[in-house]
PDB file of N, CA and C in Angstrom:
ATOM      1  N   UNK A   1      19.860   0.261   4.326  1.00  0.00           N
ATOM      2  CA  UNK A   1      19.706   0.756   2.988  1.00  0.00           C
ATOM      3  C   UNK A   1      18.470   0.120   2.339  1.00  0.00           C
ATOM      4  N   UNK A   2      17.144   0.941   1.786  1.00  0.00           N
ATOM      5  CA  UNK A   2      17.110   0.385   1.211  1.00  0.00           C
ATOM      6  C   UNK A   2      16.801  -0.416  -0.178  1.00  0.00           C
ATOM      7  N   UNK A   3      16.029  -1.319  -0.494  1.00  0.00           N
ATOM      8  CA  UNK A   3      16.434  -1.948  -1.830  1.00  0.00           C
ATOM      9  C   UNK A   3      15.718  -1.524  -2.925  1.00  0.00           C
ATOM     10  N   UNK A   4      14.824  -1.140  -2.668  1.00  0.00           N
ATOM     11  CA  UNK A   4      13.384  -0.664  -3.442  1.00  0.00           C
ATOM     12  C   UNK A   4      13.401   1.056  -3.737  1.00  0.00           C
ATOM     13  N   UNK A   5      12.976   1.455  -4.927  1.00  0.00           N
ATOM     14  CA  UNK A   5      12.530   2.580  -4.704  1.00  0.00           C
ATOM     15  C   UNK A   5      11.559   2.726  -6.097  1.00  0.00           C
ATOM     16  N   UNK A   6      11.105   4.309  -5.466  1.00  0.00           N
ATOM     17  CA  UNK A   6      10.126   4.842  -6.770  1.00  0.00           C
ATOM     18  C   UNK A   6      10.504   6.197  -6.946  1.00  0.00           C
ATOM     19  N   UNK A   7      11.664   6.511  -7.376  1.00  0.00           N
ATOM     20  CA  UNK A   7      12.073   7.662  -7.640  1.00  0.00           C
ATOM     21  C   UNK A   7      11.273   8.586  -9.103  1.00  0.00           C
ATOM     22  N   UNK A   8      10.999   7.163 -10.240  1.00  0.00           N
ATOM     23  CA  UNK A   8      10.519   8.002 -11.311  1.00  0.00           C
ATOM     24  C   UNK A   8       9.255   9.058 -11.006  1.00  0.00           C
ATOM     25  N   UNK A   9       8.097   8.808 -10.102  1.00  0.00           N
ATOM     26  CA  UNK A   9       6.723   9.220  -9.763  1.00  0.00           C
ATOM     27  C   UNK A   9       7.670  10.379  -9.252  1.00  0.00           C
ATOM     28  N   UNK A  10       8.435  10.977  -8.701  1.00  0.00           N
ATOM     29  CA  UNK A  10       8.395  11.869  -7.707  1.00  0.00           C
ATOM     30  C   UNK A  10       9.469  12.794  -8.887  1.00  0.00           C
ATOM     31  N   UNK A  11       9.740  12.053  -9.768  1.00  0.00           N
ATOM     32  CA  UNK A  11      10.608  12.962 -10.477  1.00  0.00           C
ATOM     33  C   UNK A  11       9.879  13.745 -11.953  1.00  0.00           C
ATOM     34  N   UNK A  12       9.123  12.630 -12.023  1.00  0.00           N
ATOM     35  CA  UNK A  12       8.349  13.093 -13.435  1.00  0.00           C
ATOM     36  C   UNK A  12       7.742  14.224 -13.852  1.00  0.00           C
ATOM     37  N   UNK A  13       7.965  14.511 -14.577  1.00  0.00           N
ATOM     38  CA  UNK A  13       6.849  16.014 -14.306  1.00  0.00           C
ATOM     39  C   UNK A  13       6.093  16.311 -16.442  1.00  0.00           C
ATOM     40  N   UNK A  14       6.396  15.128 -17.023  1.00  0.00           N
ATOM     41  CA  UNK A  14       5.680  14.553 -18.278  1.00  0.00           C
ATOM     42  C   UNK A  14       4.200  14.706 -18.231  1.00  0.00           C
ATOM     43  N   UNK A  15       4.009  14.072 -19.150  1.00  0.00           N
ATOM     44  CA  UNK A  15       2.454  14.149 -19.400  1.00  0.00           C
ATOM     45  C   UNK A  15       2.088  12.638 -18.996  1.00  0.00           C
ATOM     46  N   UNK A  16       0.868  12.362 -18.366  1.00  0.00           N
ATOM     47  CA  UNK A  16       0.539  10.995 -17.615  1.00  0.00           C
ATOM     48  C   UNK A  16      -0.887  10.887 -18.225  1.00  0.00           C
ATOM     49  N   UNK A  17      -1.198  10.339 -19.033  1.00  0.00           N
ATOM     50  CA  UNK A  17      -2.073   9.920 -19.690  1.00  0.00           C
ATOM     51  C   UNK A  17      -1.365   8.873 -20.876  1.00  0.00           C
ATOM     52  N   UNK A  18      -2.736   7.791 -21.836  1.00  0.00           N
ATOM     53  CA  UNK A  18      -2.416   7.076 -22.391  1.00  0.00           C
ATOM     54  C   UNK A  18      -3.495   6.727 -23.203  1.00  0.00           C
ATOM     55  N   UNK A  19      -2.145   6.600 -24.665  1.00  0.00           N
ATOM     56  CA  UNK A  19      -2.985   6.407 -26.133  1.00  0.00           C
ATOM     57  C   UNK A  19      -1.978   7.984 -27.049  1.00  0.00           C
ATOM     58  N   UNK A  20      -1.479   8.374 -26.367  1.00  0.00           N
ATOM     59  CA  UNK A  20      -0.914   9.603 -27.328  1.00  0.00           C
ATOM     60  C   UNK A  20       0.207   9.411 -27.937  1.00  0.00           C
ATOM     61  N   UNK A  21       1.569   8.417 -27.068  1.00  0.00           N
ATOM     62  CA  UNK A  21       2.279   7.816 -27.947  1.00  0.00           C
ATOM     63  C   UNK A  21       2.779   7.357 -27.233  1.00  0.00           C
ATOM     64  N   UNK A  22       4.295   6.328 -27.592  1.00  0.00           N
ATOM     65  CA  UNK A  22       4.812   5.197 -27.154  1.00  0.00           C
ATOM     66  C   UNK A  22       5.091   5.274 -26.044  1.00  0.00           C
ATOM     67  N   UNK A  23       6.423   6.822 -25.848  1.00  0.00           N
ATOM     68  CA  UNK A  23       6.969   7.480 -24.865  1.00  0.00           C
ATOM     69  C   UNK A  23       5.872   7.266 -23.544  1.00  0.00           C
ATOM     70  N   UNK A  24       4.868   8.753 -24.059  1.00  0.00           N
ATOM     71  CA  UNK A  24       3.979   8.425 -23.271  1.00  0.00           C
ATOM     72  C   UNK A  24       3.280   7.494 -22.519  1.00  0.00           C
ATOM     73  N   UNK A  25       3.104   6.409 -23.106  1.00  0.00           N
ATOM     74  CA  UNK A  25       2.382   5.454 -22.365  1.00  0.00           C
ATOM     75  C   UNK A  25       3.132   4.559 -21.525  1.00  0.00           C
ATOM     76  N   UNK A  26       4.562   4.707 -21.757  1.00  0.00           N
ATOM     77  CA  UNK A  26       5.669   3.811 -21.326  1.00  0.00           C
ATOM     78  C   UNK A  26       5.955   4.782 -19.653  1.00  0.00           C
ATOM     79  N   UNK A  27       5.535   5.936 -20.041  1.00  0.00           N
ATOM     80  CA  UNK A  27       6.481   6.867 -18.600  1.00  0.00           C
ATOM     81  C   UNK A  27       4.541   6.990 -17.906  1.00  0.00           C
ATOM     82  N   UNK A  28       3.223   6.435 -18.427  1.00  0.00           N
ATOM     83  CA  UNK A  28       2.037   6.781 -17.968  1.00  0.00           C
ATOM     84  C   UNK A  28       2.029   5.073 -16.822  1.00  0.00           C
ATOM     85  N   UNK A  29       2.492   4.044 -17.486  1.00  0.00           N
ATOM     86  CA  UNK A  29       2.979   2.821 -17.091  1.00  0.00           C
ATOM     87  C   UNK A  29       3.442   2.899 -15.591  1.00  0.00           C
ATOM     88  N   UNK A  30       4.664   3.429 -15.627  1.00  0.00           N
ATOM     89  CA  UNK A  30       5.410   3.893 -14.883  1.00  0.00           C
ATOM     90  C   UNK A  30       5.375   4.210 -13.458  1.00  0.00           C
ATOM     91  N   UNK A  31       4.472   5.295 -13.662  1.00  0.00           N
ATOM     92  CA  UNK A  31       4.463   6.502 -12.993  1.00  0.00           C
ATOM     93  C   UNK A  31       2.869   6.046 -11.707  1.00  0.00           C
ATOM     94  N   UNK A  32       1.998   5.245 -12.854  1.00  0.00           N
ATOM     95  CA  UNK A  32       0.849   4.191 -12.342  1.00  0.00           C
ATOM     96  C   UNK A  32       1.027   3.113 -11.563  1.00  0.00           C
ATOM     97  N   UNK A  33       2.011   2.855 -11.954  1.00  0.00           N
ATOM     98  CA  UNK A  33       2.356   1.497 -10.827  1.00  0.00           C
ATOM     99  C   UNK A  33       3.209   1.813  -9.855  1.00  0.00           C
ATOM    100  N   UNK A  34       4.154   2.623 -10.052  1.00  0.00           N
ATOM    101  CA  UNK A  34       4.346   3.677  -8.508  1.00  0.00           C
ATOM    102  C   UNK A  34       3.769   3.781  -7.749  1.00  0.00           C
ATOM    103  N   UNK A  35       2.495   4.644  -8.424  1.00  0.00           N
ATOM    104  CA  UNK A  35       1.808   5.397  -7.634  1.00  0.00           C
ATOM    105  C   UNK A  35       0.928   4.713  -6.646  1.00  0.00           C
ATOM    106  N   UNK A  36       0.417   2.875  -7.694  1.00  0.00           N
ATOM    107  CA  UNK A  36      -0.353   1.794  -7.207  1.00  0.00           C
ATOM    108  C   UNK A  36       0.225   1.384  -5.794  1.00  0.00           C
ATOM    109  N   UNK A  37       1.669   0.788  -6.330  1.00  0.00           N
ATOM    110  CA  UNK A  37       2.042   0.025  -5.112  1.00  0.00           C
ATOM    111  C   UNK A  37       2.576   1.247  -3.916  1.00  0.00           C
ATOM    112  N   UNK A  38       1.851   2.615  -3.956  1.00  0.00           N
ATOM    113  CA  UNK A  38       2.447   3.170  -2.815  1.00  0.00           C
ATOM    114  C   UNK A  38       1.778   2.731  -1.464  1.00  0.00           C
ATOM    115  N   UNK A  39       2.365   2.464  -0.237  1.00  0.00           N
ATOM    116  CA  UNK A  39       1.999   1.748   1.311  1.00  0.00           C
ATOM    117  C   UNK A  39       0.778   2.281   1.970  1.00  0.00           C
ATOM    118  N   UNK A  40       0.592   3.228   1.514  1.00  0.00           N
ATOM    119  CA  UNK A  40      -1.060   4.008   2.051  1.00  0.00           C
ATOM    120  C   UNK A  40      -1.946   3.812   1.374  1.00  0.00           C
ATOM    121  N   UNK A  41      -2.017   3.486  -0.165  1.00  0.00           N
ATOM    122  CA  UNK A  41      -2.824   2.957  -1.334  1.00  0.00           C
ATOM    123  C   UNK A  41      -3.008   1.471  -1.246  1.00  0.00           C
ATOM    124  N   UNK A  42      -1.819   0.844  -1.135  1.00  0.00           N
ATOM    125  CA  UNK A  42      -2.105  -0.241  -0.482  1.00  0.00           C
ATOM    126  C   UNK A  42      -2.704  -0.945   0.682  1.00  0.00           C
ATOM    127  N   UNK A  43      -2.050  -0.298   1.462  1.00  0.00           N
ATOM    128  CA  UNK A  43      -2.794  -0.384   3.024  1.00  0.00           C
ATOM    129  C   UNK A  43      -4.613  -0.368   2.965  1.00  0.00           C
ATOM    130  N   UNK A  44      -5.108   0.620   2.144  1.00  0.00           N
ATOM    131  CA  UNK A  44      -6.117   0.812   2.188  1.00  0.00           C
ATOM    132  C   UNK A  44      -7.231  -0.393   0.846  1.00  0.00           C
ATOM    133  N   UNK A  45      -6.397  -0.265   0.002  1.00  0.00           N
ATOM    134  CA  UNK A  45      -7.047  -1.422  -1.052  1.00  0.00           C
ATOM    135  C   UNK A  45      -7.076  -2.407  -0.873  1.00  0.00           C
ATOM    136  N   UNK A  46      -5.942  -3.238  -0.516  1.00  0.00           N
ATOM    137  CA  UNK A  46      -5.564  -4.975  -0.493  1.00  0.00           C
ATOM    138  C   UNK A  46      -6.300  -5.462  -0.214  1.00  0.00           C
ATOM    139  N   UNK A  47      -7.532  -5.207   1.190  1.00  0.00           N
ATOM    140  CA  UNK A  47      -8.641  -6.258   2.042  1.00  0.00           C
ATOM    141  C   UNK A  47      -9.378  -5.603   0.923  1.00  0.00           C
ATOM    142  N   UNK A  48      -9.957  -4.942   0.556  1.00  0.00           N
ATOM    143  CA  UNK A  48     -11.421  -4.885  -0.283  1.00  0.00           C
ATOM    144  C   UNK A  48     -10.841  -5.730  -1.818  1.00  0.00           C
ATOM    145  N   UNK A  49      -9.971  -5.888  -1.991  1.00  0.00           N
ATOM    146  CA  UNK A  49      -9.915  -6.746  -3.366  1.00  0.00           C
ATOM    147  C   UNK A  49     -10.305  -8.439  -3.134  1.00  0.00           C
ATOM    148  N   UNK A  50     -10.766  -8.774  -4.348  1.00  0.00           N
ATOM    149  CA  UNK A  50     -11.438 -10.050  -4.077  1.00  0.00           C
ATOM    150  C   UNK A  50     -10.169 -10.732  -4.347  1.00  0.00           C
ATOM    151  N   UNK A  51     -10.301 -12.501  -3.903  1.00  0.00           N
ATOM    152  CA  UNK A  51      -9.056 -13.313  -4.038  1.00  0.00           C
ATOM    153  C   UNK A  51      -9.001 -13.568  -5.553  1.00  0.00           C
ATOM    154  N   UNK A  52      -9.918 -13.155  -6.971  1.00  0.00           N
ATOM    155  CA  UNK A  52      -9.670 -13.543  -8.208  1.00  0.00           C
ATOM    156  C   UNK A  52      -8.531 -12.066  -8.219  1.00  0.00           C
ATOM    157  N   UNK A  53      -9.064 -11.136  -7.998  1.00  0.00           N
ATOM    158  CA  UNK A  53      -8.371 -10.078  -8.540  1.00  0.00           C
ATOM    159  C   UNK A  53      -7.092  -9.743  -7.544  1.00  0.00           C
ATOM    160  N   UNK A  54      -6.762 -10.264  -6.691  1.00  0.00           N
ATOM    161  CA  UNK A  54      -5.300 -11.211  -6.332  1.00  0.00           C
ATOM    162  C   UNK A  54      -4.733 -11.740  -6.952  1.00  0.00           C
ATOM    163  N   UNK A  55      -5.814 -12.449  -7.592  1.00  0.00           N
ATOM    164  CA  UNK A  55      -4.696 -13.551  -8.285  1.00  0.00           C
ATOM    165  C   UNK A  55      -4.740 -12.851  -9.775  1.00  0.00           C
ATOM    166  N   UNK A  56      -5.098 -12.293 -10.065  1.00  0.00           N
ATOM    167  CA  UNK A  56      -5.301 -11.822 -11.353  1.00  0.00           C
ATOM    168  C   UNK A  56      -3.574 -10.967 -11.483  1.00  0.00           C
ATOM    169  N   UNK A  57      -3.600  -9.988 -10.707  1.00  0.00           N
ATOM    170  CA  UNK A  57      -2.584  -9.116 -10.355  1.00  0.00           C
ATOM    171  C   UNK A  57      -1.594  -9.814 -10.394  1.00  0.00           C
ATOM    172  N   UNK A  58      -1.501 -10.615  -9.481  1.00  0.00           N
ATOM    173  CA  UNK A  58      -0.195 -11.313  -8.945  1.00  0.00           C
ATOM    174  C   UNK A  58       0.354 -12.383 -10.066  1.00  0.00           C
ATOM    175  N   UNK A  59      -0.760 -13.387 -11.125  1.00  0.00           N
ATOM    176  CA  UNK A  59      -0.156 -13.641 -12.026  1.00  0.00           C
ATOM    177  C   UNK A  59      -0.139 -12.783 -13.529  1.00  0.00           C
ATOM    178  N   UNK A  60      -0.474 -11.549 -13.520  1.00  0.00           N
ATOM    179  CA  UNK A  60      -0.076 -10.380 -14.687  1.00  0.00           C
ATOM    180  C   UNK A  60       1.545 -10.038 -14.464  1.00  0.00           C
ATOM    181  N   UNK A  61       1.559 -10.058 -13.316  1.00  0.00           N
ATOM    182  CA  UNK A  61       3.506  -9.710 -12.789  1.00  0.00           C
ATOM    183  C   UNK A  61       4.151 -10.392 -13.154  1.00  0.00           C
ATOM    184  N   UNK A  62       3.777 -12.291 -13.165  1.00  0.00           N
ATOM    185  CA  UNK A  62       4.393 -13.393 -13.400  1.00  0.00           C
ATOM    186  C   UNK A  62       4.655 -12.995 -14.887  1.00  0.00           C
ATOM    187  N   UNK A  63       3.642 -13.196 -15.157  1.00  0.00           N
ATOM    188  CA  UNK A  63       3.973 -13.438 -16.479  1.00  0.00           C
ATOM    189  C   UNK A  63       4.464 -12.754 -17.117  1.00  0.00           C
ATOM    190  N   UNK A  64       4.663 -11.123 -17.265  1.00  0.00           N
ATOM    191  CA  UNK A  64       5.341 -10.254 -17.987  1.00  0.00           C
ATOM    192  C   UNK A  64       6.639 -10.747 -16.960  1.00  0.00           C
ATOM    193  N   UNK A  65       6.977 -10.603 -16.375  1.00  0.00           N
ATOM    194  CA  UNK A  65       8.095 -10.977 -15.618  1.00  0.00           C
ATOM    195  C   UNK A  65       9.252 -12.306 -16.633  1.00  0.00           C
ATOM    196  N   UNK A  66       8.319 -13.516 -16.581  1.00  0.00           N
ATOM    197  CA  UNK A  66       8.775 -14.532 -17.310  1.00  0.00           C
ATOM    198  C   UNK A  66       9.083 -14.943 -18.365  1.00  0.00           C
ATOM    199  N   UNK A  67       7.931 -13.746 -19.453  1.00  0.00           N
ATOM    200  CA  UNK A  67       8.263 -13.590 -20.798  1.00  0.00           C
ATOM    201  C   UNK A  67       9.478 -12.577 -21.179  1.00  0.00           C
ATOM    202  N   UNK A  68       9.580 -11.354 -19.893  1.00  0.00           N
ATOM    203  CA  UNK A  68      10.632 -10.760 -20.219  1.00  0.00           C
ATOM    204  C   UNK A  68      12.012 -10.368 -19.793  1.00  0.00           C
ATOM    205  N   UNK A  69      12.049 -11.196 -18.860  1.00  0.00           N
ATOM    206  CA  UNK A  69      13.224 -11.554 -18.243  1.00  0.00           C
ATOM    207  C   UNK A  69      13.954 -12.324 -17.830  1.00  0.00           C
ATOM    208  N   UNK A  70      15.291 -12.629 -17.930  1.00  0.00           N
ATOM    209  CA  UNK A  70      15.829 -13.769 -17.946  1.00  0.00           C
ATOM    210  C   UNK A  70      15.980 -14.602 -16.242  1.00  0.00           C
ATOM    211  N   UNK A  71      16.625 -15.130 -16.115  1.00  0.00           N
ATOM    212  CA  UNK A  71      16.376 -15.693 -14.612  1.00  0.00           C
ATOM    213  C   UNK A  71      17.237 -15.143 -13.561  1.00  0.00           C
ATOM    214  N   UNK A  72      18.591 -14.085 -14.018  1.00  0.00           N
ATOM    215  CA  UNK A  72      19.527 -14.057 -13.258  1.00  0.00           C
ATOM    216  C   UNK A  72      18.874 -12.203 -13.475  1.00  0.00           C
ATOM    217  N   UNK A  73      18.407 -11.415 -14.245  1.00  0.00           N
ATOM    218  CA  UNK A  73      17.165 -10.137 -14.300  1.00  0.00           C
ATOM    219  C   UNK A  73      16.245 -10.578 -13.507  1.00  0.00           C
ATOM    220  N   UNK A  74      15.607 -11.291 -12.903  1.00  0.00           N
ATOM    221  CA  UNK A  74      15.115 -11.446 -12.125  1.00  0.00           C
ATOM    222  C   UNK A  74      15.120 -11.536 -10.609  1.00  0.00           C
ATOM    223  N   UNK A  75      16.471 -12.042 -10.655  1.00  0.00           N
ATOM    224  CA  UNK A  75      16.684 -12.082  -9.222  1.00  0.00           C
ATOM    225  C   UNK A  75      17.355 -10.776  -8.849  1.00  0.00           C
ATOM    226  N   UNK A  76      18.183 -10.533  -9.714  1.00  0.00           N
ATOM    227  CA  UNK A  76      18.990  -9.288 -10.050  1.00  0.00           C
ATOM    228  C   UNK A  76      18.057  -7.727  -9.590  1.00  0.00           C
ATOM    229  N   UNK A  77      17.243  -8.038 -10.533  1.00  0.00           N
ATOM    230  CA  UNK A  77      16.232  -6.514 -10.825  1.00  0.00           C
ATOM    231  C   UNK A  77      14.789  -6.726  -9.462  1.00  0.00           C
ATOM    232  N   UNK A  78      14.300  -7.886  -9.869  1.00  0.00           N
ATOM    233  CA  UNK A  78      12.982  -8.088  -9.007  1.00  0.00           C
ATOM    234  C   UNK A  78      13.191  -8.383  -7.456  1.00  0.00           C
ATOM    235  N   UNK A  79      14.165  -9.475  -7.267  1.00  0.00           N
ATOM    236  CA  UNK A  79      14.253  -9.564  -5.769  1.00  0.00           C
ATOM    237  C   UNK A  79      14.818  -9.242  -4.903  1.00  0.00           C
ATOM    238  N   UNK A  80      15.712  -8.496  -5.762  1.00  0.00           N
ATOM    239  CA  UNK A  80      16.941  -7.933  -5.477  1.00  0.00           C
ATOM    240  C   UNK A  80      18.318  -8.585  -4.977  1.00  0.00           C
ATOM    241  N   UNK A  81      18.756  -9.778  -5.071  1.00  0.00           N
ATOM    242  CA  UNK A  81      19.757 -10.399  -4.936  1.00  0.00           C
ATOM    243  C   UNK A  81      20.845 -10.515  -5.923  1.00  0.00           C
ATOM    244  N   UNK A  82      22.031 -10.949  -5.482  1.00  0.00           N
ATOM    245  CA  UNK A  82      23.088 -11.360  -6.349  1.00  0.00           C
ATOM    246  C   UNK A  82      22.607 -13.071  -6.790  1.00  0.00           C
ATOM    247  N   UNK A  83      22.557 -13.019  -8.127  1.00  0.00           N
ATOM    248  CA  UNK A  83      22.265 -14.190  -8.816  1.00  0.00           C
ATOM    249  C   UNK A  83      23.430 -14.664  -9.371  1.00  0.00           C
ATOM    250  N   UNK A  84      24.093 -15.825  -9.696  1.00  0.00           N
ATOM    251  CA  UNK A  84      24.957 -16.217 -10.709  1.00  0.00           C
ATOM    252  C   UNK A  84      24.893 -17.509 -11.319  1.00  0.00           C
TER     253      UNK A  84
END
């Protein structure tokens, strides 16, 4: 089974652009970082990115992560484990 998915991108059928309103930019969010972390987009980007913009990425996750979720949402939602 498994743990991950991206069902919203394949379901959406909204408007995907941003700056028009909240909704919008929340389901443009969305639908972008789907689309980012898909395995063929990846596959092909990861080596041409430099190690700042690695790290850039990787601590933008942290940190919205840390400011907005608690520790047991985290393990819960992000890593997918049973936390208690």
């Amino acid at each position: 089974m498994k743990k991950y998915s991206h069902n919203f991108v394949e379901e959406y059928n909204g408007f995907i652009g941003f700056g028009w309103d909240r909704q919008s930019d929340e389901n443009t969010v969305i639908c972008y970082l789907q689309m980012f972390s898909d395995d063929g987009l990846m596959k092909k980007l990861i080596s041409k990115l430099s190690d700042d913009e690695l790290e850039e990425i990787y601590s933008m996750i942290n940190r919205l992560m840390k400011a907005h979720l608690n520790e047991s949402e985290y393990h819960r939602l992000f890593l997918k484990e049973d936390h208690h």
